[in-house]
N, C-alpha and C. Protein backbone atom coordinates (compact mmCIF):
# COMPACT_ATOMS: atom_id res chain seq x y z
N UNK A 1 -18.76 3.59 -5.36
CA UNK A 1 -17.85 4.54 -5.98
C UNK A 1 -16.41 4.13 -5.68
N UNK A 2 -15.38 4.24 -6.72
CA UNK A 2 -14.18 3.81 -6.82
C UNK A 2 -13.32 4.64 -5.52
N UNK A 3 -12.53 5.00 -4.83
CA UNK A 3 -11.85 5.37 -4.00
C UNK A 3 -10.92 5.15 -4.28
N UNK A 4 -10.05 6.49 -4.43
CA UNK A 4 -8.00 6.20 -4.76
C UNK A 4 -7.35 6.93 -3.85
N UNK A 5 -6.18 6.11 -3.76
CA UNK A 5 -5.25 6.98 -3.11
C UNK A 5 -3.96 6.77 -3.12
N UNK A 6 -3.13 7.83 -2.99
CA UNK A 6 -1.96 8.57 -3.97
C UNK A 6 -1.08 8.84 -2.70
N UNK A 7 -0.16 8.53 -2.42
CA UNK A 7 0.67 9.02 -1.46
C UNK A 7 2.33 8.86 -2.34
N UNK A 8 3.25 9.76 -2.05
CA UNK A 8 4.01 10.02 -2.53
C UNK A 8 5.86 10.34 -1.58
N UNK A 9 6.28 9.64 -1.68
CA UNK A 9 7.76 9.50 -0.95
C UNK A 9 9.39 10.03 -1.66
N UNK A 10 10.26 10.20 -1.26
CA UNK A 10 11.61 9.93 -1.68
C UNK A 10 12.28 9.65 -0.79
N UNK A 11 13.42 8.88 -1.19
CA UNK A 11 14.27 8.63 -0.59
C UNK A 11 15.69 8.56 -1.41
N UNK A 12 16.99 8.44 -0.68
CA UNK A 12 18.62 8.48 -0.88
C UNK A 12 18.43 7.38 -1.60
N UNK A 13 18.03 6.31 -1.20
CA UNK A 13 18.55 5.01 -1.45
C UNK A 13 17.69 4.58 -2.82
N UNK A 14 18.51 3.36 -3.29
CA UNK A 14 18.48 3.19 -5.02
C UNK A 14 17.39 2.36 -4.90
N UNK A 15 17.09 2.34 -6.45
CA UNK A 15 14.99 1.55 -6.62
C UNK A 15 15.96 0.28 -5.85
N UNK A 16 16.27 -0.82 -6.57
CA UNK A 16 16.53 -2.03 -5.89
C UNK A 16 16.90 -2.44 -4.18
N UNK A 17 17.25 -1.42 -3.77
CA UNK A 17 17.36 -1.57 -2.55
C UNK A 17 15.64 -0.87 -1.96
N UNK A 18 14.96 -0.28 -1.99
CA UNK A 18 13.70 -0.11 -2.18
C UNK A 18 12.73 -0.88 -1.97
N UNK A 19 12.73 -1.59 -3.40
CA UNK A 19 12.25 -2.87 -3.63
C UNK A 19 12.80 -3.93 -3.11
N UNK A 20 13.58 -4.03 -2.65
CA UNK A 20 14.30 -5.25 -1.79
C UNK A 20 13.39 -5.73 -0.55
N UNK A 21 13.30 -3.90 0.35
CA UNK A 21 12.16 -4.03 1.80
C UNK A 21 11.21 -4.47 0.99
N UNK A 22 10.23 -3.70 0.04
CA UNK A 22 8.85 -4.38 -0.27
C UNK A 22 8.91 -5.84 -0.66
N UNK A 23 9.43 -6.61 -0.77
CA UNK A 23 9.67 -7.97 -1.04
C UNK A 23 9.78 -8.75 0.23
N UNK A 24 10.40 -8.39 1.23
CA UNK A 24 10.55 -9.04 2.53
C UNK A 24 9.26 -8.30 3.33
N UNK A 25 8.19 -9.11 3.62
CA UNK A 25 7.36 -9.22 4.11
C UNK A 25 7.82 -9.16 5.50
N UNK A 26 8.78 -9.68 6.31
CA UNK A 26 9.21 -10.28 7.41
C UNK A 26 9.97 -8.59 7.69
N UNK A 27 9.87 -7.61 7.01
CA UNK A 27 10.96 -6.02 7.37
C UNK A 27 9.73 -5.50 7.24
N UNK A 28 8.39 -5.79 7.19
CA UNK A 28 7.35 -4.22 7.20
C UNK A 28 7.39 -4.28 8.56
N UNK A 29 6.89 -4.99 9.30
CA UNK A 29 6.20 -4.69 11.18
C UNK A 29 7.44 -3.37 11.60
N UNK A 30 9.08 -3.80 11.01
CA UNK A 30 9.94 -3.04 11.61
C UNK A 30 9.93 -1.48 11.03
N UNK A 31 9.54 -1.36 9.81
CA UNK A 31 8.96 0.15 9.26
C UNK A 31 7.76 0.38 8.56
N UNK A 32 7.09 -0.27 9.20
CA UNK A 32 5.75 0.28 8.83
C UNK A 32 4.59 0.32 10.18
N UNK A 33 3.26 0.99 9.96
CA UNK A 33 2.77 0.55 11.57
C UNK A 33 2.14 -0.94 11.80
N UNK A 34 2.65 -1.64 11.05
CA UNK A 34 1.93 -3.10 11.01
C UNK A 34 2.14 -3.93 12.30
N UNK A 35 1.73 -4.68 12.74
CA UNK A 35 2.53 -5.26 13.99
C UNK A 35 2.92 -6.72 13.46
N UNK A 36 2.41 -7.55 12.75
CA UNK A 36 3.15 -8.98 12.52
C UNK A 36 2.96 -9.49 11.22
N UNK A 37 3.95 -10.05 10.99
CA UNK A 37 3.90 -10.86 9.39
C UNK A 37 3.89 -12.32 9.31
N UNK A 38 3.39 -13.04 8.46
CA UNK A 38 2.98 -14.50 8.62
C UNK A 38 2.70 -14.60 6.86
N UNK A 39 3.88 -15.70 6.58
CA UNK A 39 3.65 -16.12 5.08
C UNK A 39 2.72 -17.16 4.76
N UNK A 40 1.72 -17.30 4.53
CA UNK A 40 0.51 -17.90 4.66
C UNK A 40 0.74 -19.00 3.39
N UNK A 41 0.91 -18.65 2.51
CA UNK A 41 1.11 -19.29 1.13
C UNK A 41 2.06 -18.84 0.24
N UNK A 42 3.12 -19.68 -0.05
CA UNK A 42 4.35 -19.11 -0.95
C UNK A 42 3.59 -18.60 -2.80
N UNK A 43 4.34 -17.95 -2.91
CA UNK A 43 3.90 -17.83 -4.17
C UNK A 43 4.39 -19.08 -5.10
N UNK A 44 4.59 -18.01 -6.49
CA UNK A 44 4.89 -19.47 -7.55
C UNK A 44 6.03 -19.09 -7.40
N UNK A 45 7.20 -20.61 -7.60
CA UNK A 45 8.72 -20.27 -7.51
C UNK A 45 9.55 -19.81 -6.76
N UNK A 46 8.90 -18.82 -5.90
CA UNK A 46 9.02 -18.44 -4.54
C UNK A 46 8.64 -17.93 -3.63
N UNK A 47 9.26 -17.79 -2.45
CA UNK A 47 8.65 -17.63 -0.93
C UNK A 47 7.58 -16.28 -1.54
N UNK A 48 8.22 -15.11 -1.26
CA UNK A 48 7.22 -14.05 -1.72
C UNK A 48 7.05 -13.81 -3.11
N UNK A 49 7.28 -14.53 -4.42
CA UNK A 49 6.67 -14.55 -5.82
C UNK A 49 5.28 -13.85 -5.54
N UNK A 50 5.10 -14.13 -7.10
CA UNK A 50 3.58 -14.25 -7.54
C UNK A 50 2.83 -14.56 -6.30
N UNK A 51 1.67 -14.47 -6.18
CA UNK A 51 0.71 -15.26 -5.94
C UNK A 51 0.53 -15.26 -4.38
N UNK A 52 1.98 -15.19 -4.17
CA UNK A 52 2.43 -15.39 -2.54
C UNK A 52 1.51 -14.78 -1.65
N UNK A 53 0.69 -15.54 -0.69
CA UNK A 53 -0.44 -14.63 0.50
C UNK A 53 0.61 -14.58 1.76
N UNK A 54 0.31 -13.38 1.45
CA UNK A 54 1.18 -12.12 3.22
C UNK A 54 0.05 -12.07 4.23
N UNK A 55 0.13 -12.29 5.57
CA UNK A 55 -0.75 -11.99 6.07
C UNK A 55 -0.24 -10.96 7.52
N UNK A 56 -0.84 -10.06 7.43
CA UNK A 56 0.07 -8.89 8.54
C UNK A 56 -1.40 -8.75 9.18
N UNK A 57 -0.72 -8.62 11.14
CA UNK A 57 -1.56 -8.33 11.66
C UNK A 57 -1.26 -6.80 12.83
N UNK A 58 -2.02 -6.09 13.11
CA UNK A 58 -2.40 -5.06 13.57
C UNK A 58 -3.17 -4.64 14.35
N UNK A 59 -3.12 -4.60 15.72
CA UNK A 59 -3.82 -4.97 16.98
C UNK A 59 -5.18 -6.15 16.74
N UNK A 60 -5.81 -6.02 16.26
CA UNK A 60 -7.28 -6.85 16.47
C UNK A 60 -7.36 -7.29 14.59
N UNK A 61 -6.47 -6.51 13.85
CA UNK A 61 -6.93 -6.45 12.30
C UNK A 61 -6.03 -7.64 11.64
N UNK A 62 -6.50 -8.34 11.18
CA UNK A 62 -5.55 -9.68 10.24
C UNK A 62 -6.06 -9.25 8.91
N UNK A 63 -5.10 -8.68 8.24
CA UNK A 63 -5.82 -8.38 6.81
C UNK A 63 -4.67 -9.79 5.91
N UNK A 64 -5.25 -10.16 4.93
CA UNK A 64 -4.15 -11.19 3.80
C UNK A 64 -4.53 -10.31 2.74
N UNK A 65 -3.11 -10.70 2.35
CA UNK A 65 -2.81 -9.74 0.66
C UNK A 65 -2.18 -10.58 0.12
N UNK A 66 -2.49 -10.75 -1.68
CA UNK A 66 -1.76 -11.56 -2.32
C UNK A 66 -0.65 -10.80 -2.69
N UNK A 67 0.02 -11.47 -3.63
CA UNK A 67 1.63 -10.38 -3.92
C UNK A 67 0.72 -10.99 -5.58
N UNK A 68 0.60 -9.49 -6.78
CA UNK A 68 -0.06 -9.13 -7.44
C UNK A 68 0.54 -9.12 -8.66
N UNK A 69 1.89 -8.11 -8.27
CA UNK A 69 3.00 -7.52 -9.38
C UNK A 69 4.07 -7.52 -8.85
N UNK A 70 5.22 -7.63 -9.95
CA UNK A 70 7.14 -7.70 -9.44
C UNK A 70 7.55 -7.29 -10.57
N UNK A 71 8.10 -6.52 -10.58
CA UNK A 71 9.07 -5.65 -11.52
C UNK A 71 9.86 -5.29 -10.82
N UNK A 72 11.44 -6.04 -10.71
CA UNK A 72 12.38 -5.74 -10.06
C UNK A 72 12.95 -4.31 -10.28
N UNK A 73 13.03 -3.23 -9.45
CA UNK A 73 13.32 -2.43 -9.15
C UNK A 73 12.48 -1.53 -9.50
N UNK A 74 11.36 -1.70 -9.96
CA UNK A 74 10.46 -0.76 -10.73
C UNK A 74 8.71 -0.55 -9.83
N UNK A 75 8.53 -1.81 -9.58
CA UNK A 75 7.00 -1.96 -9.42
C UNK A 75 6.69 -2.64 -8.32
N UNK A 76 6.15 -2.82 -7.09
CA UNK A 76 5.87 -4.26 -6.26
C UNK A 76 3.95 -3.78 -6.36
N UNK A 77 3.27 -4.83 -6.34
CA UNK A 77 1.88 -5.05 -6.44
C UNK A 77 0.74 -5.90 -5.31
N UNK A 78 -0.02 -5.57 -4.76
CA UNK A 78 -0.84 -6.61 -3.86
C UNK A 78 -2.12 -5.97 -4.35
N UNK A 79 -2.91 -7.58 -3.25
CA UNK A 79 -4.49 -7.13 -3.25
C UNK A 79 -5.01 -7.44 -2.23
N UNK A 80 -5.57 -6.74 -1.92
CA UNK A 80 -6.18 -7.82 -0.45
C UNK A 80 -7.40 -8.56 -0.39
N UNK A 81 -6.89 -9.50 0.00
CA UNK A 81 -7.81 -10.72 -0.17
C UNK A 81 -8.78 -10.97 0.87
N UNK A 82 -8.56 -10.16 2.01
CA UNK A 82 -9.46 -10.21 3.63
C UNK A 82 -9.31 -9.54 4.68
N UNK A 83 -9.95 -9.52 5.24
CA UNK A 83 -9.15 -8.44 6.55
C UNK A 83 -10.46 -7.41 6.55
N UNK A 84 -10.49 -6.18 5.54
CA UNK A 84 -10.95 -5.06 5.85
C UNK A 84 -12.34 -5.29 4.69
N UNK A 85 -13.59 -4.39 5.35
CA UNK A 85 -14.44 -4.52 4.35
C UNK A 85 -14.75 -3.81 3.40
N UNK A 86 -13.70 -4.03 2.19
CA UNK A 86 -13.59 -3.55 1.33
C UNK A 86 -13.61 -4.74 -0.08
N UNK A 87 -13.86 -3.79 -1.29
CA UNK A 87 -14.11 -4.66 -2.15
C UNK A 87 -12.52 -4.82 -3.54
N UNK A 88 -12.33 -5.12 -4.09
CA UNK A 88 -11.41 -4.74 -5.33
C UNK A 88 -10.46 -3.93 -4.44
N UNK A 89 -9.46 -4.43 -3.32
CA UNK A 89 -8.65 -3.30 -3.12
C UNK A 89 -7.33 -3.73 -3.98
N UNK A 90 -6.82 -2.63 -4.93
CA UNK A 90 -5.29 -3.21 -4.96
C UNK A 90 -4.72 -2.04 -5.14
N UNK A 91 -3.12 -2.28 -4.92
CA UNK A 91 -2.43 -1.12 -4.55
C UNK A 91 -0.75 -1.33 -5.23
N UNK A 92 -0.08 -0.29 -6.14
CA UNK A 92 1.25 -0.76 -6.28
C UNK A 92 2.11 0.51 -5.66
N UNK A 93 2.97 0.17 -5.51
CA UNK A 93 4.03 0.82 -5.20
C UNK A 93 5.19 0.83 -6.84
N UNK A 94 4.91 1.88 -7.34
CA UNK A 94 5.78 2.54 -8.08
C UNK A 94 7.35 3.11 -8.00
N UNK A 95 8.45 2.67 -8.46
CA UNK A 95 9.78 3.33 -7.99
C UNK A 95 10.17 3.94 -9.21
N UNK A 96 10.79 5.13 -9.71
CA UNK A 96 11.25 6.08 -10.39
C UNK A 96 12.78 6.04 -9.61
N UNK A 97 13.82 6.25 -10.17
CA UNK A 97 15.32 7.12 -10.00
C UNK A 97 14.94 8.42 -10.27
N UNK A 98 15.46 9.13 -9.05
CA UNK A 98 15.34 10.28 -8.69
C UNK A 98 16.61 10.58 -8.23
N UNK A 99 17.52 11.04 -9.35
CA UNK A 99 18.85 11.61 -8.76
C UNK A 99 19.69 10.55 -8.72
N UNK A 100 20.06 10.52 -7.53
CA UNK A 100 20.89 9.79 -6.45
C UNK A 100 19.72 9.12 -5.56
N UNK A 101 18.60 8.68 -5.48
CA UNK A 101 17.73 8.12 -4.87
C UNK A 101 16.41 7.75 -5.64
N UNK A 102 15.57 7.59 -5.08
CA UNK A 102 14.19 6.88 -5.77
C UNK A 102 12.80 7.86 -5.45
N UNK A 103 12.24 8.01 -6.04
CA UNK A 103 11.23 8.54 -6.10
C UNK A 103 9.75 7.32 -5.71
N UNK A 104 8.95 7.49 -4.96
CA UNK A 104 7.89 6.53 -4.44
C UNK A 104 6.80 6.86 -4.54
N UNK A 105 5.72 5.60 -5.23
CA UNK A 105 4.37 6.60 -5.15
C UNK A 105 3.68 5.36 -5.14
N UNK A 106 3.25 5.19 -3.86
CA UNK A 106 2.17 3.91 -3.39
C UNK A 106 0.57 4.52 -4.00
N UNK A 107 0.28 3.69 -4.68
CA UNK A 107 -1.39 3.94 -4.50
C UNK A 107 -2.20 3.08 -4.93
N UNK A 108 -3.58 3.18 -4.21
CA UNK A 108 -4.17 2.01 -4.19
C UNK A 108 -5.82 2.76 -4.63
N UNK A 109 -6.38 1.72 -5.10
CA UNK A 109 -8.08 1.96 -5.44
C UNK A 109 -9.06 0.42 -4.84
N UNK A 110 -10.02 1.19 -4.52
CA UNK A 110 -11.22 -0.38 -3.72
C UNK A 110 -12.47 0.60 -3.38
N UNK A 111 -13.28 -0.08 -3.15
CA UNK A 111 -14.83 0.17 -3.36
C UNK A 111 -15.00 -0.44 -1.68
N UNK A 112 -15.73 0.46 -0.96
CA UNK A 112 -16.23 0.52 0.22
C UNK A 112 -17.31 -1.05 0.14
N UNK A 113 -17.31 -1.92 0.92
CA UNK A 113 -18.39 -2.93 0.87
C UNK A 113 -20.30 -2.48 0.88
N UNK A 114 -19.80 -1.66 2.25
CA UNK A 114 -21.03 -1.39 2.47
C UNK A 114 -21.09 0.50 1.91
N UNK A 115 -22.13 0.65 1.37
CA UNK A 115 -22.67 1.89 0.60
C UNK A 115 -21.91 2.95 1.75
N UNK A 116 -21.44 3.87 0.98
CA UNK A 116 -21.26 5.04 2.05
C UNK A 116 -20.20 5.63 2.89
N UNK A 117 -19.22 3.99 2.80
CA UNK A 117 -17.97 3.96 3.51
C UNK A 117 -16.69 4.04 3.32
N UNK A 118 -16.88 4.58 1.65
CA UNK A 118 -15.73 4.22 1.03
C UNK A 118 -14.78 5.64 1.53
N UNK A 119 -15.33 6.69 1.57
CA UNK A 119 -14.90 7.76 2.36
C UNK A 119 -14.39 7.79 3.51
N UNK A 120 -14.90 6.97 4.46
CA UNK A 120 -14.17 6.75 5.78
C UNK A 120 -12.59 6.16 5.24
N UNK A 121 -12.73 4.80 4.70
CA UNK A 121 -11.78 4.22 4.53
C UNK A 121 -10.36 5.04 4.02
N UNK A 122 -11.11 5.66 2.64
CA UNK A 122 -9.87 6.63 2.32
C UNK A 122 -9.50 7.34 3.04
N UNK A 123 -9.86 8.00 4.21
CA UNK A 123 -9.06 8.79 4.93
C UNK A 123 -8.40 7.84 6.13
N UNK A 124 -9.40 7.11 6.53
CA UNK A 124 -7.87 6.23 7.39
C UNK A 124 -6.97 5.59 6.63
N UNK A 125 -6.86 4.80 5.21
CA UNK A 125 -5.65 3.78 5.05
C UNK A 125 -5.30 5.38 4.20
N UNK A 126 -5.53 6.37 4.10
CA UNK A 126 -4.67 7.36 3.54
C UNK A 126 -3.62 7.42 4.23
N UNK A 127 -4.22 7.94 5.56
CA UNK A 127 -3.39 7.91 6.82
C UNK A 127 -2.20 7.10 7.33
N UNK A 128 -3.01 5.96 6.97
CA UNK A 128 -1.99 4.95 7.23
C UNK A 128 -0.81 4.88 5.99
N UNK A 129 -1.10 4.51 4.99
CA UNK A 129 0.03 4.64 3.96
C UNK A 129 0.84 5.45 4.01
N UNK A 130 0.65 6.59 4.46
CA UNK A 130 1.31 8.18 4.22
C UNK A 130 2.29 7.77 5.21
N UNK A 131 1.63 6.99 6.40
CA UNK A 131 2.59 6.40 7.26
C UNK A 131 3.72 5.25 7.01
N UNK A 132 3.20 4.63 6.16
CA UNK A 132 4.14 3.26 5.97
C UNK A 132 5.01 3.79 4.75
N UNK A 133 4.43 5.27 4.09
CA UNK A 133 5.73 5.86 2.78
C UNK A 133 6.76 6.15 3.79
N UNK A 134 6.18 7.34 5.00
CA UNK A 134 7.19 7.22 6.05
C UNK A 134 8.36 6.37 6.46
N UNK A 135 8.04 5.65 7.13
CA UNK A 135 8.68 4.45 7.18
C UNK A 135 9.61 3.97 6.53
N UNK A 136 8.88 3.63 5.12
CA UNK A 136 9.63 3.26 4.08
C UNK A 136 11.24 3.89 3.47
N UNK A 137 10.74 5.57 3.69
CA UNK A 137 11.79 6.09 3.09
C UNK A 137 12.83 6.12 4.39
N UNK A 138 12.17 6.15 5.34
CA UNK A 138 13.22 6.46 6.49
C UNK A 138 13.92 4.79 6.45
N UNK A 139 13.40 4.03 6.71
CA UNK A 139 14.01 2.32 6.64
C UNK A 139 15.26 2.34 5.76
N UNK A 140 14.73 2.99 4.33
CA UNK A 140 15.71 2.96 2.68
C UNK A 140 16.54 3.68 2.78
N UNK A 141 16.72 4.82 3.62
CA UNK A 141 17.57 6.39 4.07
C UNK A 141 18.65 5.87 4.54
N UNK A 142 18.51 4.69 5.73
CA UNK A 142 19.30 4.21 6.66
C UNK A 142 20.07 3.46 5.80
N UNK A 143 19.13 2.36 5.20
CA UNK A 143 19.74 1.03 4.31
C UNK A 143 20.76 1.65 3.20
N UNK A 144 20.26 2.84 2.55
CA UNK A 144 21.18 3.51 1.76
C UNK A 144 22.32 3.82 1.92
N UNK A 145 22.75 4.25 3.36
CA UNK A 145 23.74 4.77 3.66
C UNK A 145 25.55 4.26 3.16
N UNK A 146 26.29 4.68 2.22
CA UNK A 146 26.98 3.82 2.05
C UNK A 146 28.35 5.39 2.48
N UNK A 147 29.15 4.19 3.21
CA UNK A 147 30.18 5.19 4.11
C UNK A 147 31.14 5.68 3.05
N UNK A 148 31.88 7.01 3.51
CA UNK A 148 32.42 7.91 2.57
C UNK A 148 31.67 8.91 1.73
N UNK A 149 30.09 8.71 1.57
CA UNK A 149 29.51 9.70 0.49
C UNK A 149 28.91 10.64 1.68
């Protein structure tokens, strides 16, 4: 059975600056709960392009994700290619203008490997995402800040 999940953010700061962190692989460990980043394979054309394999690790967990989708200021895309036992995971991060800031809505769908588990999973990487929207907006809040407003 398919498994989705929907987590939802805002922040001050503008889509492109947004999308700027999701592009630098080397700024999640610092706002997200990931602990290390390692560019495994450049994409096409460039370091994090297309294609590009991210590989972030997390006490004992090495998951690799390809980079999927890029729509500058609009869209960033992965999949994961290893790590967790899961099947078809992919996940985008959506940006909307919202105001004076951006509107965020990470979500991802994948199929449990083994029968039964796809339920566990969604509630921990729920967990976790809800955490790394965290992050995210608080990282973009800061980065936003432009003096005088």
């Amino acid at each position: 059975m398919v498994q989705r999940i929907s987590v939802r953010g805002r922040t001050s700061a503008d889509p492109a600056t947004v999308y700027a962190l999701l592009r630098d692989g080397a700024s999640w460990p610092g706002w997200s709960p990931l602990g290390s980043f390692e560019l495994e394979r450049p994409g096409n054309g460039e370091r994090e392009g297309l294609g590009a394999l991210r590989v972030f690790r997390t006490g004992r967990t090495r998951s690799c994700e390809e980079i999927i989708a890029l729509e500058p200021g609009k869209r960033f895309g992965y999949a994961l290619r290893s790590g967790l036992p899961l099947r078809d995971y992919r996940a985008y991060v959506d940006l909307t203008p919202d105001g004076e800031g951006t509107a965020i809505h990470w979500h991802s769908t994948f199929t449990g490997k083994v029968p039964g588990t796809g339920w566990f999973y969604r509630l921990v990487l729920g967990r976790f995402i809800t955490r790394t929207v965290r992050g995210l907006v608080a990282a973009t809040d800061a980065a936003g800040v432009t003096p005088g407003k």
